[in-house]
N, C-alpha and C. Protein backbone atom coordinates (compact mmCIF):
# COMPACT_ATOMS: atom_id res chain seq x y z
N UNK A 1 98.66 94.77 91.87
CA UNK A 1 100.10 94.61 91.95
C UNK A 1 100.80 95.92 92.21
N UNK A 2 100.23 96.73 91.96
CA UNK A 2 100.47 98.24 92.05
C UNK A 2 100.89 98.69 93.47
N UNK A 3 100.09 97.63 94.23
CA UNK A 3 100.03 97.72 95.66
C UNK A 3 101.06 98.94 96.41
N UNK A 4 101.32 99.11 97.29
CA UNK A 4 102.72 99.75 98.02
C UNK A 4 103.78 98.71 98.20
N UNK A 5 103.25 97.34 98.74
CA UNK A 5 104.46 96.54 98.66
C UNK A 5 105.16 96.00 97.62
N UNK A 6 104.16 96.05 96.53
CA UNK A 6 104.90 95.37 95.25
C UNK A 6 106.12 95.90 95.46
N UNK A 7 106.80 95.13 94.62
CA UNK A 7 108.54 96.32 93.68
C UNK A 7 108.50 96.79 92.40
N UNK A 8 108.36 97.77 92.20
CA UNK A 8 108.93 97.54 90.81
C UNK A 8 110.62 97.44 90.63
N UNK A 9 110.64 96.70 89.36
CA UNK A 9 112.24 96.43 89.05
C UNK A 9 112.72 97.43 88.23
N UNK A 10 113.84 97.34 88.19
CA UNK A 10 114.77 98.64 87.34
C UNK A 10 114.83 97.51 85.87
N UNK A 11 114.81 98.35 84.66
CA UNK A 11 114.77 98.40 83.16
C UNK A 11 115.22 97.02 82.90
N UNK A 12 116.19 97.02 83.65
CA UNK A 12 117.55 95.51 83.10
C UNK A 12 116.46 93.82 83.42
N UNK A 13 115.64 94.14 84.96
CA UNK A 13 114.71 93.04 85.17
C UNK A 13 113.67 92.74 83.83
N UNK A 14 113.39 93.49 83.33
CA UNK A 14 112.20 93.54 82.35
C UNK A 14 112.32 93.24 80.99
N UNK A 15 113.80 93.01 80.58
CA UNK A 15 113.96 92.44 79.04
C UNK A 15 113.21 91.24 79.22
N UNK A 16 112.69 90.13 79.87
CA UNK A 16 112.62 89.00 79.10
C UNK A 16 111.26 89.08 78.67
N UNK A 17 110.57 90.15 79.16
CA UNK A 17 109.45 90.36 79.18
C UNK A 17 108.93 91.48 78.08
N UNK A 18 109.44 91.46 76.92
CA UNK A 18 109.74 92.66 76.11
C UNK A 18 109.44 92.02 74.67
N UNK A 19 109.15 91.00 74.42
CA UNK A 19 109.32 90.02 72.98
C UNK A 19 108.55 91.17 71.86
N UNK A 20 107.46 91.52 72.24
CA UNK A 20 107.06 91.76 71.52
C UNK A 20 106.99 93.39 70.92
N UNK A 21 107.28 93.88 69.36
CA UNK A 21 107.46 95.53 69.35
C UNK A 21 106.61 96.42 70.11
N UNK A 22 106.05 96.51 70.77
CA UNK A 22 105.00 97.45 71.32
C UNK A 22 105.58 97.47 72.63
N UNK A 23 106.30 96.46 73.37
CA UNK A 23 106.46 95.63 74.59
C UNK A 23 108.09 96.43 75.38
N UNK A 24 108.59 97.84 74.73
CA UNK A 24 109.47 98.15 75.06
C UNK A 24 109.54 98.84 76.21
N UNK A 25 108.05 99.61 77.00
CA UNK A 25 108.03 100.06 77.85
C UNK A 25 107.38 99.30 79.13
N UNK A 26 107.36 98.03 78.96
CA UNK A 26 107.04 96.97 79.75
C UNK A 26 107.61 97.33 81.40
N UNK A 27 106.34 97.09 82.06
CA UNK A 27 107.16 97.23 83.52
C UNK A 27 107.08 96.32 84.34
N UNK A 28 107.47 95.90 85.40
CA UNK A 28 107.93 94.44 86.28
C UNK A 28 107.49 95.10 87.68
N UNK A 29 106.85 94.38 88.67
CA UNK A 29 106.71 94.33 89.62
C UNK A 29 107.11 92.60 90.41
N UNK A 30 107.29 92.98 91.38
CA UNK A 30 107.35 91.63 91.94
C UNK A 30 106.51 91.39 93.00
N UNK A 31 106.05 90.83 93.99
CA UNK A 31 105.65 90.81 95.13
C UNK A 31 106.64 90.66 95.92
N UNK A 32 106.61 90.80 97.36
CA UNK A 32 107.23 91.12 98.62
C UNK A 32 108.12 90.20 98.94
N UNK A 33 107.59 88.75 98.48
CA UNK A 33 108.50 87.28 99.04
C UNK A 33 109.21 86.88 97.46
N UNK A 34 109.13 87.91 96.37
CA UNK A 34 109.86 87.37 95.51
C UNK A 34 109.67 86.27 94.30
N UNK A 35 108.25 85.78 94.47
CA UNK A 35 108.17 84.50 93.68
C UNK A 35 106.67 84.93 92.97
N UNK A 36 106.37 85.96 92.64
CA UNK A 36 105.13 86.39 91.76
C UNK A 36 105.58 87.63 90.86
N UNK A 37 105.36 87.64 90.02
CA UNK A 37 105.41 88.65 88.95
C UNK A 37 104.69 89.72 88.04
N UNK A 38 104.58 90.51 88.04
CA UNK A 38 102.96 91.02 87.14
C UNK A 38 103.52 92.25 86.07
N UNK A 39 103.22 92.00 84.92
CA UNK A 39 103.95 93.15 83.81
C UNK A 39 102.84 93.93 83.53
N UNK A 40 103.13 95.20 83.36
CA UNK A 40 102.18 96.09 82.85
C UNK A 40 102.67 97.07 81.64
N UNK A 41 101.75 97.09 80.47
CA UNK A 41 102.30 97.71 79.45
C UNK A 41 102.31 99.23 79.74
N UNK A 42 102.82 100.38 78.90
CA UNK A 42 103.21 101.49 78.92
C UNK A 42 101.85 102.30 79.05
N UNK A 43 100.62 101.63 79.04
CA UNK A 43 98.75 102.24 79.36
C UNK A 43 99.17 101.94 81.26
N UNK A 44 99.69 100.86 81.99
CA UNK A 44 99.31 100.26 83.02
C UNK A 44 98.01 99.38 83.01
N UNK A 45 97.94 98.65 81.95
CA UNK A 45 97.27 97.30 81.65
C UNK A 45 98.11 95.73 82.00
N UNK A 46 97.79 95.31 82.10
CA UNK A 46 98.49 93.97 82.78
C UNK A 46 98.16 93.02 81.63
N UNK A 47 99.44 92.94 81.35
CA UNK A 47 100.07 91.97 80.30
C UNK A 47 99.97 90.63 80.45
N UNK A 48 98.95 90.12 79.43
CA UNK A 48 98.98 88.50 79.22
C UNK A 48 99.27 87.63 78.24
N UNK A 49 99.84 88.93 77.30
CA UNK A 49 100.53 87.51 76.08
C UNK A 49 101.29 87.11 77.04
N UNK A 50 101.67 85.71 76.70
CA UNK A 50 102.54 84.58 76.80
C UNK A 50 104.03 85.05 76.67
N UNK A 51 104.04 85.50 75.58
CA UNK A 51 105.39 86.21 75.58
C UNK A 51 106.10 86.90 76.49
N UNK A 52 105.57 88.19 76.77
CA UNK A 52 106.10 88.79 78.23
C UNK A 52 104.82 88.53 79.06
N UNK A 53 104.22 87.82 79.83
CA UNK A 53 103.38 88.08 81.08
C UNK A 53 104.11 87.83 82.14
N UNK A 54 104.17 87.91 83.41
CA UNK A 54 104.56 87.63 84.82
C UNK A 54 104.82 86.32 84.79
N UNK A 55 105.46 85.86 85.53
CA UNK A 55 105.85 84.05 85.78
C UNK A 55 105.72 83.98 87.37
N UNK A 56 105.32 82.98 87.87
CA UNK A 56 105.51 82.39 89.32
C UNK A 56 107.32 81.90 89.41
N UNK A 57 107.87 82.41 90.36
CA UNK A 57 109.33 82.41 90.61
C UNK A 57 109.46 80.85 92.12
N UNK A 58 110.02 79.73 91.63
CA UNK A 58 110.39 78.73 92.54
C UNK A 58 111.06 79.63 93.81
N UNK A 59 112.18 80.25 93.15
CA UNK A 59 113.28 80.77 93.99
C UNK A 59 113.04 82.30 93.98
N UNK A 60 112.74 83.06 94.97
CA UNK A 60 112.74 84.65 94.67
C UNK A 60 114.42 84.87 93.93
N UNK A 61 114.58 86.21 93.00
CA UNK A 61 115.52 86.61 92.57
C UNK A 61 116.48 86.66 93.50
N UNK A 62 116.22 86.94 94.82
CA UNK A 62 117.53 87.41 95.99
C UNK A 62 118.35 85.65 96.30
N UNK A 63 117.52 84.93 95.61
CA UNK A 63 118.35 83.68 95.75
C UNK A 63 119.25 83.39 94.73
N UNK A 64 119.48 83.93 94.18
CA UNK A 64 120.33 83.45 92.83
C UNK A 64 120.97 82.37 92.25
N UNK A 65 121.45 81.16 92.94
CA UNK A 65 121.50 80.08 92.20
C UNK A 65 120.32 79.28 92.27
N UNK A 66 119.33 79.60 93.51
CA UNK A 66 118.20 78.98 93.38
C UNK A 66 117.16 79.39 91.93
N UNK A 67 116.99 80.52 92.19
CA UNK A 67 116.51 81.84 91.15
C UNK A 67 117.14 80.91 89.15
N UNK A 68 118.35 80.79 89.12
CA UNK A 68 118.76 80.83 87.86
C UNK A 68 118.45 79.30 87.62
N UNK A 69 118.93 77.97 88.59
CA UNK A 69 118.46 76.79 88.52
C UNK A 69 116.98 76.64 88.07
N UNK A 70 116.22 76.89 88.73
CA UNK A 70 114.89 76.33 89.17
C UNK A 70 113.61 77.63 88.51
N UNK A 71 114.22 78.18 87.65
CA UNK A 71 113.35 79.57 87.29
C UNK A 71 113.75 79.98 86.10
N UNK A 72 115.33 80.04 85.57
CA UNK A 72 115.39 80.67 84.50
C UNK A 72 116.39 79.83 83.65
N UNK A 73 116.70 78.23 83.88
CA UNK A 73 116.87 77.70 82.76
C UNK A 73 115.88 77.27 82.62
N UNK A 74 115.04 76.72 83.13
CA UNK A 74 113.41 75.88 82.59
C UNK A 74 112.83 77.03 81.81
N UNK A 75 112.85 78.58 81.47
CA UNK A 75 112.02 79.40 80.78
C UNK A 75 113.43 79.43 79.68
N UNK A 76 114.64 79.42 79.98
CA UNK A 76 115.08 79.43 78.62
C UNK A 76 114.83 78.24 77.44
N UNK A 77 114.50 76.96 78.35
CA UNK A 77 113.93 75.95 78.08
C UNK A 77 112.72 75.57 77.21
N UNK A 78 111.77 76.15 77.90
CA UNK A 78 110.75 75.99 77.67
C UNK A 78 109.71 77.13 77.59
N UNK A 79 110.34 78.59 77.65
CA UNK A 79 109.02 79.43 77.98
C UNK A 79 108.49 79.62 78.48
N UNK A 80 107.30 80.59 78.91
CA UNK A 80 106.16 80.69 79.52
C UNK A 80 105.52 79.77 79.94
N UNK A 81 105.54 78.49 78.58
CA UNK A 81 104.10 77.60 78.83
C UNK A 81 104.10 77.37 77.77
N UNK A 82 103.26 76.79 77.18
CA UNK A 82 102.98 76.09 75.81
C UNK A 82 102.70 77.06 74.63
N UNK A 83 101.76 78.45 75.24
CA UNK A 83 101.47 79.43 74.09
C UNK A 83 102.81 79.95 74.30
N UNK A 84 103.62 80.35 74.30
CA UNK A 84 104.69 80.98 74.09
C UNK A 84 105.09 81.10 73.02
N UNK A 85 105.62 81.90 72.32
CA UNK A 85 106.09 81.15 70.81
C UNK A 85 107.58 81.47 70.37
N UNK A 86 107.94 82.36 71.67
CA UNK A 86 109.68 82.71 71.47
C UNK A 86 110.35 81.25 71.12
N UNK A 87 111.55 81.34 71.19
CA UNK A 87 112.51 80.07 70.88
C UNK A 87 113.44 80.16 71.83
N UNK A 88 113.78 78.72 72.27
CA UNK A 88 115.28 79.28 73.36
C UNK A 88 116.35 79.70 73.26
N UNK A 89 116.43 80.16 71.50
CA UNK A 89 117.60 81.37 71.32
C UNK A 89 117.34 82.22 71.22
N UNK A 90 116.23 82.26 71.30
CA UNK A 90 115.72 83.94 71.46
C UNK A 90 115.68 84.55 72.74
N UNK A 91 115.19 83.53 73.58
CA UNK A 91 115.55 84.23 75.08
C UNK A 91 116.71 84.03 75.78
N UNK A 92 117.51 83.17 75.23
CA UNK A 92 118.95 83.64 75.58
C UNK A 92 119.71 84.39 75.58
N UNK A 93 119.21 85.12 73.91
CA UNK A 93 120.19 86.20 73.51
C UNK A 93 119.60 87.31 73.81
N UNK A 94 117.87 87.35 74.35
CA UNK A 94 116.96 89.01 74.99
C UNK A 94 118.23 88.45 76.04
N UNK A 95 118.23 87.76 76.87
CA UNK A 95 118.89 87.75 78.36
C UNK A 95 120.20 88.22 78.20
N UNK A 96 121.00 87.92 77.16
CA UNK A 96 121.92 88.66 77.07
C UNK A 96 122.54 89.84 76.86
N UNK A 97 121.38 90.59 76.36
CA UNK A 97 121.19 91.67 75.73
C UNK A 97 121.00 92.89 77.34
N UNK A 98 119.91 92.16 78.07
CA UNK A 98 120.02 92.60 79.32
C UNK A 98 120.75 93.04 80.19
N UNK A 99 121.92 92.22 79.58
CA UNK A 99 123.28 92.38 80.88
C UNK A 99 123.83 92.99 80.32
N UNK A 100 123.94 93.55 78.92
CA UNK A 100 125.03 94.88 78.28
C UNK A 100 123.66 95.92 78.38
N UNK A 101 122.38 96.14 78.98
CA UNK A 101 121.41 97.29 78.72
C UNK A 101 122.31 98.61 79.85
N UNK A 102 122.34 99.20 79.38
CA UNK A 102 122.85 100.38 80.67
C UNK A 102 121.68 100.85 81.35
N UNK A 103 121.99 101.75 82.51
CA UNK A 103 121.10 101.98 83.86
C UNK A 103 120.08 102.97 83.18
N UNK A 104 118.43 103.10 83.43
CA UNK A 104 117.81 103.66 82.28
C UNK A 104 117.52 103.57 81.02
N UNK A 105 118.01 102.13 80.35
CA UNK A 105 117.95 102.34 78.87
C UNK A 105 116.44 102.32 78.61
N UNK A 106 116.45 103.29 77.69
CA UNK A 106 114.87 103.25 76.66
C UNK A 106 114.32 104.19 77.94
N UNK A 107 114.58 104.74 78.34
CA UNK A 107 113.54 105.65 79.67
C UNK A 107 113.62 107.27 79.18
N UNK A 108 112.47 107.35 79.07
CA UNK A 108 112.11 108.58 78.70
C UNK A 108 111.59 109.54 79.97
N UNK A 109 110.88 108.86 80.69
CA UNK A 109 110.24 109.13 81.88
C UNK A 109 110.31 108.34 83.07
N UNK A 110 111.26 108.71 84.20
CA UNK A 110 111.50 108.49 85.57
C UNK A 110 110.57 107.49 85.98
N UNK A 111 109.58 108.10 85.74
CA UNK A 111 108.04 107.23 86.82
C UNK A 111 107.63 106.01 86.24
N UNK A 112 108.40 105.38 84.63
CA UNK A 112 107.90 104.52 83.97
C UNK A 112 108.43 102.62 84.77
C-alpha cells in the first residue's frame, strides 16, 4: 500500500480508525480509484483489528454524497463487520471529533 500511488491522508481522514489507545498515530492510505483503504500503525505494520483496519469504499471519498450514503452511515451503523466492538455512538462522536481536529493534530513528525 506504501506503493507511490497510494495516498496517504492528512490526520483528520484517520480518526475513525484510531479506537483503540495505542491507535493515535494510525496512518491512512487509500488507493488511486478511492475505494480501498489500508492503516498502518506508528511501527508501519498494517492494522487488522476490526476497530481501525482499512474498509472497501462503495463510493471513493471525492464523491461525497455517494461516499457518506453508501460508506459511512452503514459503518456508523454497523461497523467494520461483526468483530467490531465500537458502538454507533462511539463512532459518531470519533467522527465528530474529527471535524473540530486542527491541521496536524497529535503530529510530532512530518513524515508520520
Amino acid at each position: 500500500a506504501k506503493a507511490a500511488d497510494w495516498i496517504k491522508q492528512e490526520k483528520e481522514a484517520t480518526i475513525l480508525h484510531q479506537f483503540a489507545s495505542n491507535a493515535q498515530f494510525n496512518k491512512k492510505y487509500i488507493s488511486p480509484d478511492g475505494r480501498h483503504e489500508v492503516i498502518f500503525d506508528d511501527n508501519d505494520n498494517l492494522v487488522r483489528d476490526p476497530r481501525n483496519m482499512g474498509t472497501f469504499n462503495y463510493n471513493p471519498p471525492d464523491n461525497v454524497l455517494g461516499h457518506i450514503w453508501n460508506d459511512v452511515v452503514p459503518y456508523f451503523l454497523h461497523g467494520n463487520g461483526p468483530k467490531d466492538t465500537t458502538w454507533a455512538p462511539q463512532r459518531i462522536i470519533k467522527s465528530l471529533e474529527g471535524l473540530k481536529m486542527p491541521h496536524n493534530y497529535l503530529m510530532t513528525d512530518p513524515n508520520r
